[in-house]
Protein backbone atom coordinates (compact mmCIF):
# COMPACT_ATOMS: atom_id res chain seq x y z
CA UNK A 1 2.50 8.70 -19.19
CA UNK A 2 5.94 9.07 -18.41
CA UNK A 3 8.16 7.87 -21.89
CA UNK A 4 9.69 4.74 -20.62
CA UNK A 5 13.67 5.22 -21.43
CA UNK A 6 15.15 2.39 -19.02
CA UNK A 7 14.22 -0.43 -16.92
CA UNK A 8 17.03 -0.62 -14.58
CA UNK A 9 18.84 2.54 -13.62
CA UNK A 10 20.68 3.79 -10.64
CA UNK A 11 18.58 4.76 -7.92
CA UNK A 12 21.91 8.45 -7.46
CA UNK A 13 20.81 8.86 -11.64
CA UNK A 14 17.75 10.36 -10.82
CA UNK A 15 18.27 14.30 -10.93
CA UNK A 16 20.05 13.17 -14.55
CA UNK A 17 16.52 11.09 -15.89
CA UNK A 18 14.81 13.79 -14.30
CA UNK A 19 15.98 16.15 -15.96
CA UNK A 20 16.09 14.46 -18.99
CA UNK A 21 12.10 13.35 -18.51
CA UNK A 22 11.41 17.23 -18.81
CA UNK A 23 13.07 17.80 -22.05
CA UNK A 24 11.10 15.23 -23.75
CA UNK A 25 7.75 16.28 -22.00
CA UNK A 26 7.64 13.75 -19.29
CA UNK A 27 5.24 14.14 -16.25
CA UNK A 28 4.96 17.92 -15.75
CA UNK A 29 0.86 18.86 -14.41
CA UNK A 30 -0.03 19.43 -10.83
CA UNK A 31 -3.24 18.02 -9.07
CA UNK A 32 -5.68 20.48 -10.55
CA UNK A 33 -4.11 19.57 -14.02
CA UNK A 34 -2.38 22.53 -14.36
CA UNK A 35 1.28 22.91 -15.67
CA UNK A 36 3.93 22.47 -13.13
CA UNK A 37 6.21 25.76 -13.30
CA UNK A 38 9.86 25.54 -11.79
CA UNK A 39 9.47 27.19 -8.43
CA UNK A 40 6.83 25.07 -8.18
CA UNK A 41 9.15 22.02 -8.20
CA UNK A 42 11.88 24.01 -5.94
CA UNK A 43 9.16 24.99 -3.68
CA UNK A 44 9.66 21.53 -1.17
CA UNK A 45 12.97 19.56 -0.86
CA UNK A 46 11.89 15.89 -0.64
CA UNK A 47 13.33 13.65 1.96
CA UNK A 48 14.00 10.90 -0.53
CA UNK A 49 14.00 10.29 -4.57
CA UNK A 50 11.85 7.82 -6.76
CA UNK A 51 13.01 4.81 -6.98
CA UNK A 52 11.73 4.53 -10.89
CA UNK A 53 10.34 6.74 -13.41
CA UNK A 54 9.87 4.73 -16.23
CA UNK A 55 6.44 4.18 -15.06
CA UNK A 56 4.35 5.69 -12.23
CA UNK A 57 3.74 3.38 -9.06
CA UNK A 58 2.60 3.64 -5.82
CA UNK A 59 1.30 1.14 -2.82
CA UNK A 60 5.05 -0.65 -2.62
CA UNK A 61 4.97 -4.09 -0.57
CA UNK A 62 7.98 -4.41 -0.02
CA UNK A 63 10.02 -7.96 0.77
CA UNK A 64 13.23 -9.60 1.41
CA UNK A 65 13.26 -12.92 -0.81
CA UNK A 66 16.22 -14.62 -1.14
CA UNK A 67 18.23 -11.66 0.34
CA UNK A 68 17.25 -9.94 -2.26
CA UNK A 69 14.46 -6.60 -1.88
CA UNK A 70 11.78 -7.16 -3.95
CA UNK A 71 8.73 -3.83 -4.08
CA UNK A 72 5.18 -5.11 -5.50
CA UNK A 73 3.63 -1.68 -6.05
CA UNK A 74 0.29 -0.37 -7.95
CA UNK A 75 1.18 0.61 -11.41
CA UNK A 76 -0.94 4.03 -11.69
CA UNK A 77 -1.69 5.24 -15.45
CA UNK A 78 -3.47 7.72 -16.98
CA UNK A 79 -6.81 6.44 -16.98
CA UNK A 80 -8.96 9.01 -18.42
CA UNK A 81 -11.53 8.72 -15.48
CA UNK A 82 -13.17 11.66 -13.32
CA UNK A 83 -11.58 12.30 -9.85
CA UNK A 84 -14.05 11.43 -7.21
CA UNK A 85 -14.20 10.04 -3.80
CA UNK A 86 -14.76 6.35 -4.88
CA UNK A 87 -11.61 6.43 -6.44
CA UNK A 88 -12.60 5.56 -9.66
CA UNK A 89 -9.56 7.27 -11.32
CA UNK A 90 -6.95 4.75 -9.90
CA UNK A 91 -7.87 2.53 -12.52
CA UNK A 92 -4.63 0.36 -12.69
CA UNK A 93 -4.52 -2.17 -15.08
CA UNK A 94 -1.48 -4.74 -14.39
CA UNK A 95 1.28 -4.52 -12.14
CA UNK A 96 5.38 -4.36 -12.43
CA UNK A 97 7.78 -6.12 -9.89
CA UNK A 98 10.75 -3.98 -8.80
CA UNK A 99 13.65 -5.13 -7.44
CA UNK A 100 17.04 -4.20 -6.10
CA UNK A 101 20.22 -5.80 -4.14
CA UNK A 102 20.10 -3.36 -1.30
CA UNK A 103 18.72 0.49 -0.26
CA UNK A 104 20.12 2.61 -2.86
CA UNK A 105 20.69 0.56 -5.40
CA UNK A 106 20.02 -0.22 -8.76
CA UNK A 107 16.29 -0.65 -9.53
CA UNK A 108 15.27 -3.22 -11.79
CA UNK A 109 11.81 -3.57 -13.44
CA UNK A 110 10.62 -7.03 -14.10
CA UNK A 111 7.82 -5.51 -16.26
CA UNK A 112 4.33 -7.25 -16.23
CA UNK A 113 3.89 -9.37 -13.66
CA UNK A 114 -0.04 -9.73 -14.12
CA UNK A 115 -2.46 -8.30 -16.16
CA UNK A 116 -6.09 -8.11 -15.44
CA UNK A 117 -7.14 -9.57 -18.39
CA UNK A 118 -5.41 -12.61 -17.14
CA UNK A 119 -8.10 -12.91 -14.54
CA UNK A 120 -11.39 -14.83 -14.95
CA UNK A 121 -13.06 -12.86 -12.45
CA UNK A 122 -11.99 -9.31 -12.73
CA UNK A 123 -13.98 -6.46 -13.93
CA UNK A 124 -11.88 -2.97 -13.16
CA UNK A 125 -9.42 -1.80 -11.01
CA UNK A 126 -6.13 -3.36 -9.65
CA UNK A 127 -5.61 -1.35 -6.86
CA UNK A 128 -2.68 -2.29 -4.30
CA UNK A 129 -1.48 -5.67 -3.54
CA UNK A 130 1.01 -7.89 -1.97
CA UNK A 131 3.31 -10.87 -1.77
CA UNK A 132 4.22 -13.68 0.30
CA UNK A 133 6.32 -17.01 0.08
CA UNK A 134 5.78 -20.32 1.41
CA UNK A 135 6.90 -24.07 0.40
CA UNK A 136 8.47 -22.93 -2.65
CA UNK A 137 5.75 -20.67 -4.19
CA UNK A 138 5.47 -16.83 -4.72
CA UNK A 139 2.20 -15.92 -3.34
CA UNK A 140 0.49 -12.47 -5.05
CA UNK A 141 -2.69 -11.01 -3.19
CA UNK A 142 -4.29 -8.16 -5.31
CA UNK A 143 -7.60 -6.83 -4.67
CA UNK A 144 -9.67 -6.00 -7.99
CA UNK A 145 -13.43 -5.24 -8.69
CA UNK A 146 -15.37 -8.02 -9.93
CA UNK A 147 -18.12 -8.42 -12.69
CA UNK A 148 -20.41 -6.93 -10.15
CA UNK A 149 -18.61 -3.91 -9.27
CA UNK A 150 -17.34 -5.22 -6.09
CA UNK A 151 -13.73 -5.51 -4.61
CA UNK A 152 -12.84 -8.97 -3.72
CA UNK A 153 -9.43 -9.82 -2.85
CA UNK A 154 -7.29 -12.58 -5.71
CA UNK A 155 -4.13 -14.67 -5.22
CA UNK A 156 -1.87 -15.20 -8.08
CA UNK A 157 1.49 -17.81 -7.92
CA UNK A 158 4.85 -18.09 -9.06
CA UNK A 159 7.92 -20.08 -8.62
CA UNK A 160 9.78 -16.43 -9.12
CA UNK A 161 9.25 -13.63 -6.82
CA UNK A 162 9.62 -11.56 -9.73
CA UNK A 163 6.68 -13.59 -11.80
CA UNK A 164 4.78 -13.70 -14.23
CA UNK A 165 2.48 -14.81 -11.80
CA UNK A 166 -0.70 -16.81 -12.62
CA UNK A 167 -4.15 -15.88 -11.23
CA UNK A 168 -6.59 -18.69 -9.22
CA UNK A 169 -9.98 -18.53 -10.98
CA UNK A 170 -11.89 -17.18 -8.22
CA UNK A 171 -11.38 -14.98 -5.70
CA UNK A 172 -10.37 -16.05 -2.04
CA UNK A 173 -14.34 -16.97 -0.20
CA UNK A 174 -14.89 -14.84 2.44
CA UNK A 175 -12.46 -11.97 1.51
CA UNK A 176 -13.62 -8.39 0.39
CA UNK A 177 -12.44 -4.55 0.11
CA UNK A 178 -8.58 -3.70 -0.47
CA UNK A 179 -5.72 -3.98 0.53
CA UNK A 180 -4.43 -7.58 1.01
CA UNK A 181 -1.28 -7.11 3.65
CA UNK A 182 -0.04 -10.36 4.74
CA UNK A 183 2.29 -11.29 7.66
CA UNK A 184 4.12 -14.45 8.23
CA UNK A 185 4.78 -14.84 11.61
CA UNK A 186 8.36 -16.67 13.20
CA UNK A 187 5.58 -19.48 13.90
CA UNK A 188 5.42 -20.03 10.69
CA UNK A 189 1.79 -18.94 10.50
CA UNK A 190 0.52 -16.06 7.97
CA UNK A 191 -2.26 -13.30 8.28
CA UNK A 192 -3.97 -11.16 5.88
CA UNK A 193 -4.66 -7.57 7.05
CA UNK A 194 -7.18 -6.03 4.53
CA UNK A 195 -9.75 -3.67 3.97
CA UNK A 196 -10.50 0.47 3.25
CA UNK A 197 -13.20 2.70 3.77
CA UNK A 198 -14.82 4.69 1.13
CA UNK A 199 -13.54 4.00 -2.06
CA UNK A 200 -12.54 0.57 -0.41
CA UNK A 201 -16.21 -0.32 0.10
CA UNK A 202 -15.23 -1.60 3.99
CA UNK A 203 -18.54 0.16 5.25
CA UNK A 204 -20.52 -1.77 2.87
CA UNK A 205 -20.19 -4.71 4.44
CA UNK A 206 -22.27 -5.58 7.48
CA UNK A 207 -21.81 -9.00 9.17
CA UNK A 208 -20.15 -11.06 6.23
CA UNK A 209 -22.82 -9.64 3.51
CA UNK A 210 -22.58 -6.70 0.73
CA UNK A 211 -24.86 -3.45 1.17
CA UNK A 212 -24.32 -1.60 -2.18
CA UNK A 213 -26.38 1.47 -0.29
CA UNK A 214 -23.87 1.40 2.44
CA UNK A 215 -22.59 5.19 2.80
CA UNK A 216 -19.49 6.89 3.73
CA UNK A 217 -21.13 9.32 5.55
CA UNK A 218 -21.93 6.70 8.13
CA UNK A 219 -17.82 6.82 8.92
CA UNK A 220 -17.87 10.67 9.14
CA UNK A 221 -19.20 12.10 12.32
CA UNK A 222 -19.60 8.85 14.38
CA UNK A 223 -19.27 8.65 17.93
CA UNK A 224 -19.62 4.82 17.66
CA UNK A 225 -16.19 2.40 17.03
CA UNK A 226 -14.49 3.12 13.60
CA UNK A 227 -15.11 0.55 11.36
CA UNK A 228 -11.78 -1.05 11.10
CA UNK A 229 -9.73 -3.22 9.32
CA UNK A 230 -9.89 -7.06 8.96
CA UNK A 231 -7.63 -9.81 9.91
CA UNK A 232 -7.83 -13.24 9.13
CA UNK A 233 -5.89 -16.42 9.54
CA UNK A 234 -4.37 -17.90 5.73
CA UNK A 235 -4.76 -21.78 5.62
CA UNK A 236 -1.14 -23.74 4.80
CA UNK A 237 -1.75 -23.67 1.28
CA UNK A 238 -1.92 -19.77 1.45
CA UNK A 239 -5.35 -19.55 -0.76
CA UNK A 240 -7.81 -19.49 1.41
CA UNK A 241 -8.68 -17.90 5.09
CA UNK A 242 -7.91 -20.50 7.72
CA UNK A 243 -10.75 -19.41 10.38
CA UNK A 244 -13.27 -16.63 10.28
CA UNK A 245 -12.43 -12.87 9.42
CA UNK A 246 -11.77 -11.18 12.66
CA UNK A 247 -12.18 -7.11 12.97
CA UNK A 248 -8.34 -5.40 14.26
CA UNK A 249 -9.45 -3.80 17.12
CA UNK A 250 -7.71 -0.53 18.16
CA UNK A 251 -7.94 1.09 21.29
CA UNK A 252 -6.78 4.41 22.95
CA UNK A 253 -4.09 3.96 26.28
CA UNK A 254 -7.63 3.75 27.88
CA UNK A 255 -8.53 0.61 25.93
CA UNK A 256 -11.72 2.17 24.39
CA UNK A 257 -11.98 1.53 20.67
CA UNK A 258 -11.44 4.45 18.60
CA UNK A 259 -14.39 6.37 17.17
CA UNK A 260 -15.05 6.92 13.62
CA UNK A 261 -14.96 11.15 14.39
CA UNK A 262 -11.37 10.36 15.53
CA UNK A 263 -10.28 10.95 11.87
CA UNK A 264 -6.40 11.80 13.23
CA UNK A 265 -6.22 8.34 14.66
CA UNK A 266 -8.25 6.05 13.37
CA UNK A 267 -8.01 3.46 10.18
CA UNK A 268 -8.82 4.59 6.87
CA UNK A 269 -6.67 1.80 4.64
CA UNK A 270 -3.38 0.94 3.76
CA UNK A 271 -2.49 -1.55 7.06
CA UNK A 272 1.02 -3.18 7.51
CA UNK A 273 2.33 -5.47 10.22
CA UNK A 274 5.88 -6.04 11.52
CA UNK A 275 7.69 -7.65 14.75
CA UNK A 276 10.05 -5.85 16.78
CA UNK A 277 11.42 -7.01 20.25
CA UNK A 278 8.65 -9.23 20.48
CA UNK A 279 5.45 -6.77 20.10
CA UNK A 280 3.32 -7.01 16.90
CA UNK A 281 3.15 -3.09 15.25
CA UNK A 282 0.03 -2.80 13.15
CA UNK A 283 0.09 0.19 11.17
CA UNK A 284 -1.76 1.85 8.67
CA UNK A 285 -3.02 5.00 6.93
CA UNK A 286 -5.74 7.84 8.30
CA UNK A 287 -7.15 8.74 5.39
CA UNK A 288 -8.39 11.76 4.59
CA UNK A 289 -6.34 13.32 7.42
CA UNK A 290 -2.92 11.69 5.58
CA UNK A 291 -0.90 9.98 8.56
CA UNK A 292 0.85 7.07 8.44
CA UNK A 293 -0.43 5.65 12.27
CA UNK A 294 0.77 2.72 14.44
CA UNK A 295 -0.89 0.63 17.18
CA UNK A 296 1.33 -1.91 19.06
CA UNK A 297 0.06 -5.20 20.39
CA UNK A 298 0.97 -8.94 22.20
CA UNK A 299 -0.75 -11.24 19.26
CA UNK A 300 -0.83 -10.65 15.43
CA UNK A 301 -4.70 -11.02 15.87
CA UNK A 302 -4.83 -7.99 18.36
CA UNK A 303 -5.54 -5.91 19.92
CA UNK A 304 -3.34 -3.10 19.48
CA UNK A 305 -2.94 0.09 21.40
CA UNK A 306 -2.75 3.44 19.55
CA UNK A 307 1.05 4.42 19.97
CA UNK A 308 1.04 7.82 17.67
CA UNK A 309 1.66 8.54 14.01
CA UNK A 310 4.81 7.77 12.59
CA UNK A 311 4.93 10.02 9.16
CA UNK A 312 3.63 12.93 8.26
CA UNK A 313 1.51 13.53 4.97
CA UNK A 314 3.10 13.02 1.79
CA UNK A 315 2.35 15.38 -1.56
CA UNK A 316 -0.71 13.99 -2.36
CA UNK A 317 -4.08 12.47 -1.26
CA UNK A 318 -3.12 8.91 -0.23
CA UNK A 319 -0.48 7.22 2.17
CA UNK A 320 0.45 3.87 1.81
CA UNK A 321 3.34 2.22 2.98
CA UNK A 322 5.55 -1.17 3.87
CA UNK A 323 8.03 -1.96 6.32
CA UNK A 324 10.98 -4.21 6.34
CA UNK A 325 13.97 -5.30 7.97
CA UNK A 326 17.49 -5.72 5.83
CA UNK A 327 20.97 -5.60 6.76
CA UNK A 328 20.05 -4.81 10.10
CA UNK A 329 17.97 -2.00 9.37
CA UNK A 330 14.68 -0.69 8.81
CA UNK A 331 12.96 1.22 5.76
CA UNK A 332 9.66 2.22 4.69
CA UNK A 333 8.62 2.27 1.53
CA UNK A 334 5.87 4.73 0.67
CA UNK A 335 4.80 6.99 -2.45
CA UNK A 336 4.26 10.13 -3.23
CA UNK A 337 3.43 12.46 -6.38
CA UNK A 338 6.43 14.29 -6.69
CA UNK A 339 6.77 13.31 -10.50
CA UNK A 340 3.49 14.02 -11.97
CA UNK A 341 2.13 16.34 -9.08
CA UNK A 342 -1.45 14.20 -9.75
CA UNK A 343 -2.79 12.03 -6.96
CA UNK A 344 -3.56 9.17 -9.22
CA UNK A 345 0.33 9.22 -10.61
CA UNK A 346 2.49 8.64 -8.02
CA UNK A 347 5.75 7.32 -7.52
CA UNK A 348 7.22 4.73 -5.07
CA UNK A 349 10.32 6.05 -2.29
CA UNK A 350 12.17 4.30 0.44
CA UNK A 351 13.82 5.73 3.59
CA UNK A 352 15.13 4.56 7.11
CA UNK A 353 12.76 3.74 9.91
CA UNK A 354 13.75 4.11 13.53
CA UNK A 355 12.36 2.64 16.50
CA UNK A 356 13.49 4.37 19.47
CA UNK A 357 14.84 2.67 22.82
CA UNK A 358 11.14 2.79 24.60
CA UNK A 359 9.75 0.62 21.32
CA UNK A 360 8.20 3.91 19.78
CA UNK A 361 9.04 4.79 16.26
CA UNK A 362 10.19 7.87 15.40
CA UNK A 363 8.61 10.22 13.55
CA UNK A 364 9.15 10.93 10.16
CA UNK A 365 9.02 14.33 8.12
CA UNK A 366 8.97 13.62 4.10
CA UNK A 367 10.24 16.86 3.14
CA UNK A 368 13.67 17.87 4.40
CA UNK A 369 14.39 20.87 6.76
CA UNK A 370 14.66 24.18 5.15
């Protein structure tokens, strides 16, 4: 791990802790565990800088509370585990809540927010969550493996956006997989967008009920609909699904679902939802192909029509992103392993998102122009 040296920096200090991280043997090995050399690290210039480096995090949800941006990412450590498809090497243990008055900033870590120990139900694995507010209460949705080796998704509250936040003692009925992204509409109403395919256990699920044979492979070469992700209705306490779990159904300009082959286009994990000029924009990541994807749509429930992909892939294996609106502009917050050079330690950014004048967004290269 990365020695922790300050909780609340500068966001323009970080060529100096940088530097400074390298001197006293801070993260330095590349994906294959091999030593990072300096061309290596000259080799790409990166459109934007970490926002911490104390500790390694990834998966920011990012929110305006109180006019104040608040980022509830994954914290990634060094786990020990083997690298495989499951994932079982993201084996996060407790989250941090970042902070910071505007884009560019000063970051603040709140340190532990919640730890999984703190949770009745939890076996392994807090993987990456979100936030929402209602009615006075800080709402914290974190998927995590229970007893049984199966991802379920939690809710934690607060009277502080920044926590400690305390867990419920079970997990919210009817929810499953990753990925909790929730939405509160200018209704008033809230969704949760969840769920992720291999490691995410989405295929294992068949009508409401848990196939521990499902396989991946199933997802691979399909020319039947992609499985896709979930969206559900949150009741006005914000703990439990207000309705039946609907599937987000995305379709091509031709309004035929996308096919599991279509690995370029279709969902993998990682979903988002924001309002702009009145259309819902439900985005999310492809995978094992590394886009950041967007589908636009009339209702938050769907469906959405495939508009195009919206970043390009980041250094390393996963994509995961929010979006937000402050000040009269937009960001995205998204991570990538420019720190540690290992998937599983990554390291949250932020940049400016554009829509253009025909409701598209524009397209977004992580790595500046040579």
């Amino acid at each position: 791990m990365i020695p922790k040296l300050i909780r609340s920096y500068h966001y323009a200090n970080f060529l100096a802790i940088a530097s400074l991280l390298a001197s006293c043997g801070g993260p330095s090995t590349s994906s294959n565990g091999m030593a990072k050399t300096a061309a290596d690290s000259t080799k790409k210039e990166y459109l934007s800088q970490p926002l911490i480096t104390s500790i390694y995090t990834a998966d920011p949800s990012a929110h305006v509370f109180n006019g104040k941006i608040y980022i509830y990412p994954s914290h990634d450590i060094e786990a020990g585990k083997p690298e495989n498809d499951n994932g079982d090497h993201f084996d996060m243990r407790d989250y941090h809540i970042l902070s910071m008055d505007s884009v560019g900033g000063k970051v603040t870590d709140h340190g532990v927010a919640l730890d999984i120990k703190n949770i009745p139900w939890a076996g392994r694995q807090l993987w990456a969550p979100d936030a929402a507010y209602k009615n006075g209460t800080y709402y914290l949705y974190f998927p995590v493996k229970d007893k049984s080796d199966v991802f379920r998704i939690g809710v934690a509250t607060s009277k502080d956006p920044a926590g400690p936040f305390k867990a419920e003692p079970q997990p919210i009925p009817g929810s499953f997989s990753i990925d909790p992204a929730v939405f509160t509409d200018t209704d008033g109403n809230s969704y949760m967008y969840f769920g992720g395919i291999w490691g995410g256990q989405l295929q294992r699920w068949k009508d409401g009920k848990y196939d521990a044979n499902g396989s991946k492979t199933d997802l691979l070469q399909d020319d039947a609909p992609a499985a896709t992700c979930k969206v559900a209705k949150l009741s006005g306490d914000m703990l439990t699904f207000d309705g039946p779990v609907k599937d987000v159904l995305i379709t091509d300009s031709a309004g035929k679902p996308l096919l599991g082959k279509d690995h370029d286009r279709r969902f993998f994990e990682g979903s988002w939802m924001h309002k702009y000029n009145g259309k819902y924009y439900f985005t999310y990541s492809t995978g094992d192909t590394h886009y950041l994807a967007y589908a636009i749509g009339n209702s938050p429930m769907g469906p959405f029509t495939y508009a195009g992909t919206f970043m390009k892939p980041v250094e390393g294996w996963t994509t995961h992103h929010s979006i937000i609106e402050d000040k009269g502009k937009w960001y995205i917050f998204y991570h990538d392993t420019q720190l540690s050079g290992k998937t599983h330690l990554r390291n949250v950014k932020v940049t400016e998102l554009k829509h253009n004048a025909d409701g598209t967004i524009a397209l977004i290269d992580p790595f500046k122009k040579a």
